[in-house]
Protein backbone atom coordinates (compact mmCIF):
# COMPACT_ATOMS: atom_id res chain seq x y z
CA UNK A 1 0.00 0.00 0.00
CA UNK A 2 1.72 3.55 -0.86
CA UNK A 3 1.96 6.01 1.89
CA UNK A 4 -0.62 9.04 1.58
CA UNK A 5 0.87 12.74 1.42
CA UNK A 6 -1.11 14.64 3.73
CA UNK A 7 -0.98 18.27 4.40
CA UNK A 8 1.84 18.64 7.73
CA UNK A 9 -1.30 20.93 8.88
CA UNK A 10 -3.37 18.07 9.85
CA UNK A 11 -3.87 16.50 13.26
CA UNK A 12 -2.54 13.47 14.67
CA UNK A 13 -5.09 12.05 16.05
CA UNK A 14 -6.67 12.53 12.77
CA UNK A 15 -3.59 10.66 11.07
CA UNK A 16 -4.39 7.53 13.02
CA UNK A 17 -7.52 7.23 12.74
CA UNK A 18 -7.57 7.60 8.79
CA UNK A 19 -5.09 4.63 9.58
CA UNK A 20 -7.40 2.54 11.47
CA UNK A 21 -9.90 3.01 9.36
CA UNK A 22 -8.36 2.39 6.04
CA UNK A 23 -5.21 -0.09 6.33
CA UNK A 24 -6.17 -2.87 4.73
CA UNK A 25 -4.73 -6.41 4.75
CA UNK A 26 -8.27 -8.30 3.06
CA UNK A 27 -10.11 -6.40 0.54
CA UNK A 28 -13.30 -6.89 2.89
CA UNK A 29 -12.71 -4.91 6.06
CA UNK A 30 -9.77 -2.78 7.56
CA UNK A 31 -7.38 -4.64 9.56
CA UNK A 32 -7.68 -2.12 12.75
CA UNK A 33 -11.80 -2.09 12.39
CA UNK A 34 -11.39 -5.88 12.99
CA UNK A 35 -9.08 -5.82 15.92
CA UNK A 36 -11.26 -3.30 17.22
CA UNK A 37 -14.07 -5.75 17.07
CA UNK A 38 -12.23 -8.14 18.62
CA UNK A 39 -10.74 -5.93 21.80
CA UNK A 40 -14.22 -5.64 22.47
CA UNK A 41 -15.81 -9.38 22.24
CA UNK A 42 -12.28 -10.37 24.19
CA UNK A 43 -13.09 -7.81 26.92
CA UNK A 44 -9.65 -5.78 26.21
CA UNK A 45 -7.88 -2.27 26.78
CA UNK A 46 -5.61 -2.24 24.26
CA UNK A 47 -5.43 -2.12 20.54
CA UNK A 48 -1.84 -3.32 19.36
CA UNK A 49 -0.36 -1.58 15.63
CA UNK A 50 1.82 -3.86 13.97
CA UNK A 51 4.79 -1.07 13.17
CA UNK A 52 5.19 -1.97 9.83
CA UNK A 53 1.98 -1.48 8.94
CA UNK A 54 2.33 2.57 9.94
CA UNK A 55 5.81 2.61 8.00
CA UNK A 56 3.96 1.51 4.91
CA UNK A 57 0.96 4.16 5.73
CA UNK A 58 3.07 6.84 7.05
CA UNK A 59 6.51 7.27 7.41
CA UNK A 60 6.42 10.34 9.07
CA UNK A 61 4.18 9.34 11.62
CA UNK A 62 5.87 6.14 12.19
CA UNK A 63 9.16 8.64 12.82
CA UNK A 64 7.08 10.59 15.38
CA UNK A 65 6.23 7.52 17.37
CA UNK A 66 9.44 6.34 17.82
CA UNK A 67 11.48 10.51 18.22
CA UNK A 68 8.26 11.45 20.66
CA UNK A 69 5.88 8.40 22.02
CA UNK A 70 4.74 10.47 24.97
CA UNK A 71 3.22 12.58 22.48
CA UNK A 72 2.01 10.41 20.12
CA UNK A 73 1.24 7.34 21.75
CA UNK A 74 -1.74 9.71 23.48
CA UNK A 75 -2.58 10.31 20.25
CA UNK A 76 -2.84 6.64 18.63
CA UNK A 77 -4.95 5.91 21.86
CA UNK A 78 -7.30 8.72 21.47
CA UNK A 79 -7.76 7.71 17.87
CA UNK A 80 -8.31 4.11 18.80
CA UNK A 81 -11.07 5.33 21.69
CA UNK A 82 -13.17 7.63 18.86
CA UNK A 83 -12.86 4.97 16.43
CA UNK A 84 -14.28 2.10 18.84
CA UNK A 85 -17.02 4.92 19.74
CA UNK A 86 -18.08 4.49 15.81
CA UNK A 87 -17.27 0.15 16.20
CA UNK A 88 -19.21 -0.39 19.33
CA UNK A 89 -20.45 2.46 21.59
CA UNK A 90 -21.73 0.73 24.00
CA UNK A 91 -18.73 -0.80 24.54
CA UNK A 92 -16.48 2.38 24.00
CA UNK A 93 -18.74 3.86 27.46
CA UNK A 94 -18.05 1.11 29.72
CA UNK A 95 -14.07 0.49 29.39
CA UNK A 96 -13.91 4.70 28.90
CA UNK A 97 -10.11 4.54 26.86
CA UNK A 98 -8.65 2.22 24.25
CA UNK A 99 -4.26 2.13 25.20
CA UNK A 100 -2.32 2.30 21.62
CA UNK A 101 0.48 -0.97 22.03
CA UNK A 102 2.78 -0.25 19.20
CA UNK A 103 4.96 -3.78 18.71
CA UNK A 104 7.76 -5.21 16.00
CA UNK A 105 9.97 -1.97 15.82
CA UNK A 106 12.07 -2.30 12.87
CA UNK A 107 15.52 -1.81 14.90
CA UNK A 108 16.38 -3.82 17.87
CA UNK A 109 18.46 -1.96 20.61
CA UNK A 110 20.63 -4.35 22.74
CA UNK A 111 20.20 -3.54 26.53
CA UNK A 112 23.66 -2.54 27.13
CA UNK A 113 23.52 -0.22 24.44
CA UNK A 114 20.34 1.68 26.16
CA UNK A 115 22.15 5.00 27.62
CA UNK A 116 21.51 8.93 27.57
CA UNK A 117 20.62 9.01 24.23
CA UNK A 118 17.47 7.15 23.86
CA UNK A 119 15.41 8.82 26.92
CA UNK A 120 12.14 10.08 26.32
CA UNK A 121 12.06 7.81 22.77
CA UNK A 122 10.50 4.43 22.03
CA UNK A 123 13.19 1.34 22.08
CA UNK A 124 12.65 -2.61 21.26
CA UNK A 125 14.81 -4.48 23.72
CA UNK A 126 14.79 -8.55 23.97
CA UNK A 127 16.06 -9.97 27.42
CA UNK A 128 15.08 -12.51 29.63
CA UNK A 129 12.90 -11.97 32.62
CA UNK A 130 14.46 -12.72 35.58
CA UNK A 131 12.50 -10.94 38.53
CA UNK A 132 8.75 -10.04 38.78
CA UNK A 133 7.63 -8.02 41.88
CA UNK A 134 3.45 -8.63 43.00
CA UNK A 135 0.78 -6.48 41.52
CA UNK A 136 0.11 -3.49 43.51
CA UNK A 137 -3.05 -1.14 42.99
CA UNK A 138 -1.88 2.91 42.33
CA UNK A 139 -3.82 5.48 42.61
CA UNK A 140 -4.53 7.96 39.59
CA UNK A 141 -7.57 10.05 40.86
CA UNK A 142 -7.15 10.65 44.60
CA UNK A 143 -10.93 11.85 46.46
CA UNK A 144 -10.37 14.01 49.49
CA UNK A 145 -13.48 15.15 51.69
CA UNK A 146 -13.13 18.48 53.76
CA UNK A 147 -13.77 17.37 57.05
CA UNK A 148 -15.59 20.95 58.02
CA UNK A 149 -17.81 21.25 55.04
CA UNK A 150 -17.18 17.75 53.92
CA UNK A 151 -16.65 18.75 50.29
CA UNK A 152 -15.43 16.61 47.71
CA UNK A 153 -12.02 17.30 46.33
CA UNK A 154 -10.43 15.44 43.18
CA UNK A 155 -6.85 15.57 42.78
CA UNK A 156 -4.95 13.71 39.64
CA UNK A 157 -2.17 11.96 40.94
CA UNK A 158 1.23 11.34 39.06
CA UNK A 159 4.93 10.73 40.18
CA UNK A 160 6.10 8.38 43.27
CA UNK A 161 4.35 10.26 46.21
CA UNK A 162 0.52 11.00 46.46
CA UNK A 163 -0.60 14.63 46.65
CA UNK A 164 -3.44 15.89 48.89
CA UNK A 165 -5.01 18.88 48.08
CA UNK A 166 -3.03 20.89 50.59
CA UNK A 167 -3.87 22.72 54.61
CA UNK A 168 -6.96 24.88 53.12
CA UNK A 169 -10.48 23.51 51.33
CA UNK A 170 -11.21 25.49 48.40
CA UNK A 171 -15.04 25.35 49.43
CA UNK A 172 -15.18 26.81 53.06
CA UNK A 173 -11.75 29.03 52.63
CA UNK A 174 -10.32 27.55 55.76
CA UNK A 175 -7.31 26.02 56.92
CA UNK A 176 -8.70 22.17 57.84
CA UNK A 177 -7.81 18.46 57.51
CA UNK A 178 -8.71 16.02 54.64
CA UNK A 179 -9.50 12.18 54.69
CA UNK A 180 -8.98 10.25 51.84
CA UNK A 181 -11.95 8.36 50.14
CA UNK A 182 -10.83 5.16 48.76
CA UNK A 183 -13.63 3.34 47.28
CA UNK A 184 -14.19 6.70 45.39
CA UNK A 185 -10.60 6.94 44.28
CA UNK A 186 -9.67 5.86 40.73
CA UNK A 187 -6.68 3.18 40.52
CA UNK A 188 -4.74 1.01 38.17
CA UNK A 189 -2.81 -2.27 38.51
CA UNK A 190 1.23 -1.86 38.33
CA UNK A 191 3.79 -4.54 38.53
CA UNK A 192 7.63 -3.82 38.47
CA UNK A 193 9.89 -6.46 36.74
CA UNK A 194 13.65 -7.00 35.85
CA UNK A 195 14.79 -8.17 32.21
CA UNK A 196 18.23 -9.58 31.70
CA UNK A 197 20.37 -10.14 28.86
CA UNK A 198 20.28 -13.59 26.56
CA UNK A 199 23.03 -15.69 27.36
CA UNK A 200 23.62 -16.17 23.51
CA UNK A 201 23.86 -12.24 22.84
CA UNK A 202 26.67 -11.41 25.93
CA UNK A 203 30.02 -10.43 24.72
CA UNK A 204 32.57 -13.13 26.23
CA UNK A 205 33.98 -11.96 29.55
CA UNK A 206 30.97 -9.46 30.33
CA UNK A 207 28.73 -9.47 32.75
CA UNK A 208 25.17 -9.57 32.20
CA UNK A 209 23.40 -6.11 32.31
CA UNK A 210 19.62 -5.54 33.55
CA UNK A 211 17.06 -2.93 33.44
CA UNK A 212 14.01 -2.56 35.61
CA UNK A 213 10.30 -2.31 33.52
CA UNK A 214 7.67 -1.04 34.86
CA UNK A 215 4.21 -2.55 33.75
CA UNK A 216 0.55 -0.88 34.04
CA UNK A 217 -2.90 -2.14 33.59
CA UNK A 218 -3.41 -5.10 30.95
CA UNK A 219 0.25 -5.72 30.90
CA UNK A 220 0.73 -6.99 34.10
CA UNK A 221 1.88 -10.72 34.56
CA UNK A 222 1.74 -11.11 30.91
CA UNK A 223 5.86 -12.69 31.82
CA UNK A 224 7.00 -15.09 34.30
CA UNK A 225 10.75 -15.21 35.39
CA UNK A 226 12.70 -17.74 32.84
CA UNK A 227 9.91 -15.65 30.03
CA UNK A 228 12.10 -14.51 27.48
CA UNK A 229 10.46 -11.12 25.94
CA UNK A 230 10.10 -8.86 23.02
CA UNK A 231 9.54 -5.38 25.02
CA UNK A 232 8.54 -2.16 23.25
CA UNK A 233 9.44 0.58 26.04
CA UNK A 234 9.60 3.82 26.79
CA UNK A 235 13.21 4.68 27.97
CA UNK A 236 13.20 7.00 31.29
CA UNK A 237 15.52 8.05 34.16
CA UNK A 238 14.60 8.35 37.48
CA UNK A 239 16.59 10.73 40.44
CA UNK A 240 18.68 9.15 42.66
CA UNK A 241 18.74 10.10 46.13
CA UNK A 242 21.00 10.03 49.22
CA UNK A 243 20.08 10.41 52.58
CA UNK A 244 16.84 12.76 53.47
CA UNK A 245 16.92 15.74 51.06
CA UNK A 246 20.42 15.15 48.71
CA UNK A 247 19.77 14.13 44.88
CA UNK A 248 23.04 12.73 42.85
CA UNK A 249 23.75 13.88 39.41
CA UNK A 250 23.41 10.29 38.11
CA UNK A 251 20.19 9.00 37.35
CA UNK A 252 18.24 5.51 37.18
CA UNK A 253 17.26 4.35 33.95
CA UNK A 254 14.57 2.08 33.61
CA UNK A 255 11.67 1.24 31.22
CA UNK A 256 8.14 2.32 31.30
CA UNK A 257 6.07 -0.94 28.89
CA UNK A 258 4.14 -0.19 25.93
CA UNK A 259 3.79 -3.55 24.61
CA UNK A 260 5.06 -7.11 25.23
CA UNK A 261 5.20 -9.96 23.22
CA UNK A 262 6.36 -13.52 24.72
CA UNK A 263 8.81 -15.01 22.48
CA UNK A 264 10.95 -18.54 22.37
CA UNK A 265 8.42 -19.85 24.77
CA UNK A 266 8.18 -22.78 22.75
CA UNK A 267 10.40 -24.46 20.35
CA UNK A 268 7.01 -25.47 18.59
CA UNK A 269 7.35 -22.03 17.19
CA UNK A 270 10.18 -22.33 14.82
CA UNK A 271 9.05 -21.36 11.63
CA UNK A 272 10.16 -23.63 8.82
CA UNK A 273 9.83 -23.11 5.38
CA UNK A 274 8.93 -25.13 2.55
CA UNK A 275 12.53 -26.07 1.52
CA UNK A 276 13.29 -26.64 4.79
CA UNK A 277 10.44 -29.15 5.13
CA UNK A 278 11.83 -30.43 1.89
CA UNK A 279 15.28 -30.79 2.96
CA UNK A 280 14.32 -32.37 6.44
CA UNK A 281 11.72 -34.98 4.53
CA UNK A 282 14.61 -36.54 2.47
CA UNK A 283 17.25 -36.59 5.34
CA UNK A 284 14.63 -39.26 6.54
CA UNK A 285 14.68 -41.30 3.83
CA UNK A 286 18.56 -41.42 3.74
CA UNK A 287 19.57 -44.49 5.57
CA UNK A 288 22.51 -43.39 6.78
CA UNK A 289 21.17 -39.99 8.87
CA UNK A 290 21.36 -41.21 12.35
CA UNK A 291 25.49 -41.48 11.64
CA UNK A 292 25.40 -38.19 9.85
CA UNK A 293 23.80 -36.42 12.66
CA UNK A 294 26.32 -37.99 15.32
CA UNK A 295 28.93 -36.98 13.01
CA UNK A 296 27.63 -33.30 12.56
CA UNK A 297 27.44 -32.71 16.19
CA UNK A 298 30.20 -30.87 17.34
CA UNK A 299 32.40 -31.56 13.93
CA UNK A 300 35.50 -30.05 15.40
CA UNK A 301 36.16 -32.61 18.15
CA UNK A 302 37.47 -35.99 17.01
CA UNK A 303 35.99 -39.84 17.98
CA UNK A 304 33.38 -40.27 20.59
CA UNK A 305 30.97 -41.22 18.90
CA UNK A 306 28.92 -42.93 21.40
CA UNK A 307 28.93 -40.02 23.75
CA UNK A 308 28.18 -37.70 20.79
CA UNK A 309 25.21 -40.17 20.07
CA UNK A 310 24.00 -39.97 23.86
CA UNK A 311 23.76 -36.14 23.47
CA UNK A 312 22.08 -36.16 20.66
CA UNK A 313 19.44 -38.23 22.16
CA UNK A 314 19.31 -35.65 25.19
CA UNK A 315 18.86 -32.67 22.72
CA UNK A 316 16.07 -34.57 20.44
CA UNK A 317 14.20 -35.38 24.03
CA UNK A 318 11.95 -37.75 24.73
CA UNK A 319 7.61 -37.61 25.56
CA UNK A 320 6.49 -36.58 28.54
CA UNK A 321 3.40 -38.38 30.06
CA UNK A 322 0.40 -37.66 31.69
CA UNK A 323 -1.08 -40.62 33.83
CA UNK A 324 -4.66 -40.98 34.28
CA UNK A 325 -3.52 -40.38 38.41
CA UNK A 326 -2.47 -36.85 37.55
CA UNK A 327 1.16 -37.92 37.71
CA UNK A 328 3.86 -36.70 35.14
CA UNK A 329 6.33 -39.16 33.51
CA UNK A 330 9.26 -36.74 32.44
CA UNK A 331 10.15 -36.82 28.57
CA UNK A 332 13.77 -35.43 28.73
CA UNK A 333 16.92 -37.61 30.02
CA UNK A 334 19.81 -36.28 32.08
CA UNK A 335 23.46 -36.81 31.03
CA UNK A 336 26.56 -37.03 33.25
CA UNK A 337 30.25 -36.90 31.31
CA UNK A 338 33.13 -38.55 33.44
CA UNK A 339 36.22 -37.79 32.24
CA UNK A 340 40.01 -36.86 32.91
CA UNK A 341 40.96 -33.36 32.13
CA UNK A 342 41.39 -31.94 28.72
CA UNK A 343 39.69 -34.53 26.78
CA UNK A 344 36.89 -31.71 25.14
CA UNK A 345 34.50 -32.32 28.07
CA UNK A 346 33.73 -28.57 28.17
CA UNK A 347 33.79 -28.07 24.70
CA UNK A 348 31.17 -30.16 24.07
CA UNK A 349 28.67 -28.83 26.72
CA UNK A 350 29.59 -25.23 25.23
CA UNK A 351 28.48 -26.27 21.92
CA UNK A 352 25.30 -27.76 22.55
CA UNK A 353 24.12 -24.69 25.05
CA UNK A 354 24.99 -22.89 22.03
CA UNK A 355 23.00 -24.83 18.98
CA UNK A 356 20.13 -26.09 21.87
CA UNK A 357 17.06 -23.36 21.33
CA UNK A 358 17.49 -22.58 25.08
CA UNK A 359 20.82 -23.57 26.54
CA UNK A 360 22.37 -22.27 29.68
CA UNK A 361 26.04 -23.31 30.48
CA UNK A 362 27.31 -22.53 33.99
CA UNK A 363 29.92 -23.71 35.86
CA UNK A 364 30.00 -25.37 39.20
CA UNK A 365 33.07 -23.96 40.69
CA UNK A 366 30.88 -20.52 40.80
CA UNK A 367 27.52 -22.09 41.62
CA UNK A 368 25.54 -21.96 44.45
CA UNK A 369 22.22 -24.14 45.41
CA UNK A 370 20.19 -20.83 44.99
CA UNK A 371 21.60 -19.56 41.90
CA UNK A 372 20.73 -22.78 39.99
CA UNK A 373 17.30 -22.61 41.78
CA UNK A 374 15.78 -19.95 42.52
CA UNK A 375 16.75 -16.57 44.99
CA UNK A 376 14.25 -15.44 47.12
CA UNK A 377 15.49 -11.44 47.58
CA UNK A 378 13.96 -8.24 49.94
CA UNK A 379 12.47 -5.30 47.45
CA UNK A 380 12.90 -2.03 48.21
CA UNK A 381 9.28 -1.84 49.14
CA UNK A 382 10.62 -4.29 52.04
CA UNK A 383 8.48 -7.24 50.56
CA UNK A 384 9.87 -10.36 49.48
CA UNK A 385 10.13 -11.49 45.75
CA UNK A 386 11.49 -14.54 43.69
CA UNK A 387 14.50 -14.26 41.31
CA UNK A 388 14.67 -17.32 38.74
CA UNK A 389 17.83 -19.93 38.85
CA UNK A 390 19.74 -20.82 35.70
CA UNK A 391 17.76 -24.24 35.74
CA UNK A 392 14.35 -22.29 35.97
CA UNK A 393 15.75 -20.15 33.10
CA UNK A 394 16.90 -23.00 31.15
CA UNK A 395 12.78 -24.34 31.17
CA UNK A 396 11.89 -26.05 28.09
CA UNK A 397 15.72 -25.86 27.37
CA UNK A 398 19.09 -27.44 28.25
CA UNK A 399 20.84 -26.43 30.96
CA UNK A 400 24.35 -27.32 31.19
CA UNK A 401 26.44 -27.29 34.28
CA UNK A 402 30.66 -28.20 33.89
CA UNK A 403 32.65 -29.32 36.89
CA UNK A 404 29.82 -30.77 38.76
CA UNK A 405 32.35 -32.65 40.82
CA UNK A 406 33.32 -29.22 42.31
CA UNK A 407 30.52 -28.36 43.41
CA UNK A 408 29.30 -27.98 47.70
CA UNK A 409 27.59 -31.17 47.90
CA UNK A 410 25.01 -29.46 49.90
CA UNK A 411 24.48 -27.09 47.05
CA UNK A 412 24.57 -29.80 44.46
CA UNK A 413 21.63 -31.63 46.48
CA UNK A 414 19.34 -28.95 45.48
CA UNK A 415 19.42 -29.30 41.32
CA UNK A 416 17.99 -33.45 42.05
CA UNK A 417 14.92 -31.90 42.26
CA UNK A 418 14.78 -30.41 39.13
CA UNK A 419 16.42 -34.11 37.65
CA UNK A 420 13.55 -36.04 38.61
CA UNK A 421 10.65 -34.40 39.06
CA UNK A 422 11.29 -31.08 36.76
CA UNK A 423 10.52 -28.10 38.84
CA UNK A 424 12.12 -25.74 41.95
CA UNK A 425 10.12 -26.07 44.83
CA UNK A 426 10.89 -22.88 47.24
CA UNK A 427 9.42 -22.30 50.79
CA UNK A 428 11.66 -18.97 52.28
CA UNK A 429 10.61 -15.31 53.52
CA UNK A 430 7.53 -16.48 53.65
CA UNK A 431 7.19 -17.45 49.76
CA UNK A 432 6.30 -20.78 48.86
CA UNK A 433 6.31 -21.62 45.26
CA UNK A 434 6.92 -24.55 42.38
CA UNK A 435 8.27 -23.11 39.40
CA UNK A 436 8.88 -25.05 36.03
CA UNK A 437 12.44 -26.31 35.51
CA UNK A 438 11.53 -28.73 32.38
CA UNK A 439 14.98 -29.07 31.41
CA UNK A 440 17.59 -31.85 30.17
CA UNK A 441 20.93 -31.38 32.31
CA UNK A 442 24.00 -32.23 31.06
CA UNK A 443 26.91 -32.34 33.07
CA UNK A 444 30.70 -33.29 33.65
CA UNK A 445 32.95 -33.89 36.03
CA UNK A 446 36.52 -35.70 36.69
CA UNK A 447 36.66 -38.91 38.34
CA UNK A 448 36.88 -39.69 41.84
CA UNK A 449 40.18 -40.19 42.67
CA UNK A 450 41.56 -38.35 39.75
């Protein structure tokens, strides 16, 4: 579809909702008229614009969303609330405003790259989530009463700390008390989380860098910990302070969500093409493709074939079964390499964390029972939350863990858990929780006695 030229004098607002109403993917109907139709049978809040679909309408206004979304996000949503007043009014009334979720930005920014020069402007970042705090009501429209002339007074409320209406009531003109009304009081479900960088996008030797996100209203607990995300974001800084009244010259950044998508949650996903499906249909006739695929796995490193061929087996997997008693039969084996030093044991679990769809490698000189678990940690808010283990990160994955023979034994206790029956269990600071950890381990070690 070409992109319109439209006078620079017209509105934006206006702009979007010529876009809703004519991009068209069918012939039949406009692409945004039908989500629009469905936000409302699915009970939603948000309409979410597939980016490319507002380069190819408008560049310009695509540029806009990106250089000034605080703007222009306001104005997408106030578009998407008039047009869903002309799809279903009735509809439009009761959920009062339609949030714009913009999604598939054409440029990915990696999280260590996010820095001074992207605040105040629209970023995609992929990460893992590692950290998820509970969701907490805040307050947007604070109602005071006068407790003299018990008038009503409505103050909007933005920033960290809530505002009352100060010492004197508008009404009566004197200096007096307020009480807050809090079934009256408008309020909106937040949720603050921490993404981390992929394992397979770190530079060597670097530590991994995180961001906090903060989440609002239908994007809460859309992501677990051990989720790994798409996130379209507003970038923002925050003060820093120290003490009672000082403020530092550095600033927090962190990440105020616009949309999230959910992605590698499955390997079910993987898109293949025809000649893929072509090319994998005549490997199977070939007779000899169980000794080409031993041979193709890890290529570099000479001979063992039969170990090769028992990691193979770990990374195909096996089925998982549900018995009629509710009890789960795992699908996916474990594999321990013993071996004397320098004969490519680490090698080998380096390559297949790097060709499985979700590998992990870690170490067990470095490794503690609650870093392969799961950390229970104290917020700032002084609550309690859970921060995922590499085994809990490694779900639907392959986690691989070198030197197990150097590892505490009482921290080594904790992964046989996650061997047999496939999840964390954690009971501490008063959180008790089972999370997934449906993952093949593979491991090494040296012998015994050397």
């Amino acid at each position: 579809m070409t992109a319109l030229v439209r006078p620079e004098t017209s509105r934006p607002e206006d702009a979007f909702q010529d876009f809703f109403r004519s991009f068209e993917s069918e012939a039949v109907v406009s692409k945004y008229r039908k989500r629009l139709a469905q936000v409302a049978v699915n009970n939603g809040r948000s309409l979410v614009i597939d980016f490319e679909d507002l380069i190819s309408f408008d560049p310009a206004l695509a540029r806009s969303v990106v250089e000034r979304p605080d703007d222009y996000v306001g104005y997408a949503s106030s578009a998407a609330t008039a047009q869903m007043r002309v799809e279903d009014p009735e509809y439009a009334e009761h959920v009062g405003r339609i949030v714009a979720r913009f999604r598939r930005l054409p440029e990915k920014n990696a999280l260590r790259r996010i820095g001074a020069e992207h605040l105040k402007k629209m970023a995609l970042v992929e990460g893992i989530v590692v950290r998820a705090s509970q969701v907490r009501p805040t307050i947007i429209q604070a109602v005071f009463r006068c407790r003299k002339c018990l008038e009503i007074v409505r103050e909007e409320q933005t920033g960290d700390l809530m505002r009352g209406p100060g010492s004197t009531c508008p009404s009566c003109k004197q200096r007096t008390a307020f009480e807050l009304l809090e079934e009256q009081s408008k309020f909106k479900n937040t949720q603050e989380a921490r993404i981390q960088e992929r394992p397979e996008d770190l530079p060597p030797g670097q530590l991994p860098r995180y961001l906090d996100v903060r989440l609002e209203e239908d994007l809460v607990d859309t992501a677990r910990p051990g989720d790994r995300i798409a996130l379209t974001a507003i970038v923002r800084a925050e003060k820093q302070y120290v003490g009672e009244k000082g403020r530092l010259r550095t600033f927090n950044l962190y990440l105020e969500a616009n949309c999230i998508e959910v992605v590698g949650k499955e390997t079910e996903i993987v898109e293949i093409t025809p000649e893929d499906e072509k090319k994998i249909l005549d490997a199977a006739k070939d007779p000899w493709v169980h000794r080409k695929l031993i041979l193709s796995l890890a290529p570099s490193i000479y001979g063992y074939e039969d170990v090769k061929e028992a990691v193979l087996y770990l990374l195909f997997g096996g089925v998982s079964k549900r018995l009629p008693d509710g009890i789960g039969i795992r699908g996916d084996s474990n594999i321990i390499i013993i071996g004397d030093p320098g004969t490519a044991k680490s090698q080998l679990l380096q390559y297949v964390s790097r060709i499985a769809p979700r590998g992990l490698y870690t170490s067990g000189r470095g490794t503690t029972a609650a870093g392969l678990t799961a950390a229970v940690l104290r917020e700032k808010t002084g609550g309690m939350v859970l921060e995922a283990g590499a085994l809990v990160l490694a779900d639907k994955g392959v986690a691989c863990i070198d030197e197990i023979d150097k590892m505490r034994p009482d921290d080594r206790v904790a992964i046989h858990e996650a061997l047999e029956q496939q999840t964390v269990s954690v009971a501490k600071g008063g959180i008790v929780a089972t999370l997934n950890a449906r993952a093949a381990v593979l491991a090494a070690g040296n012998p015994a006695l050397g």
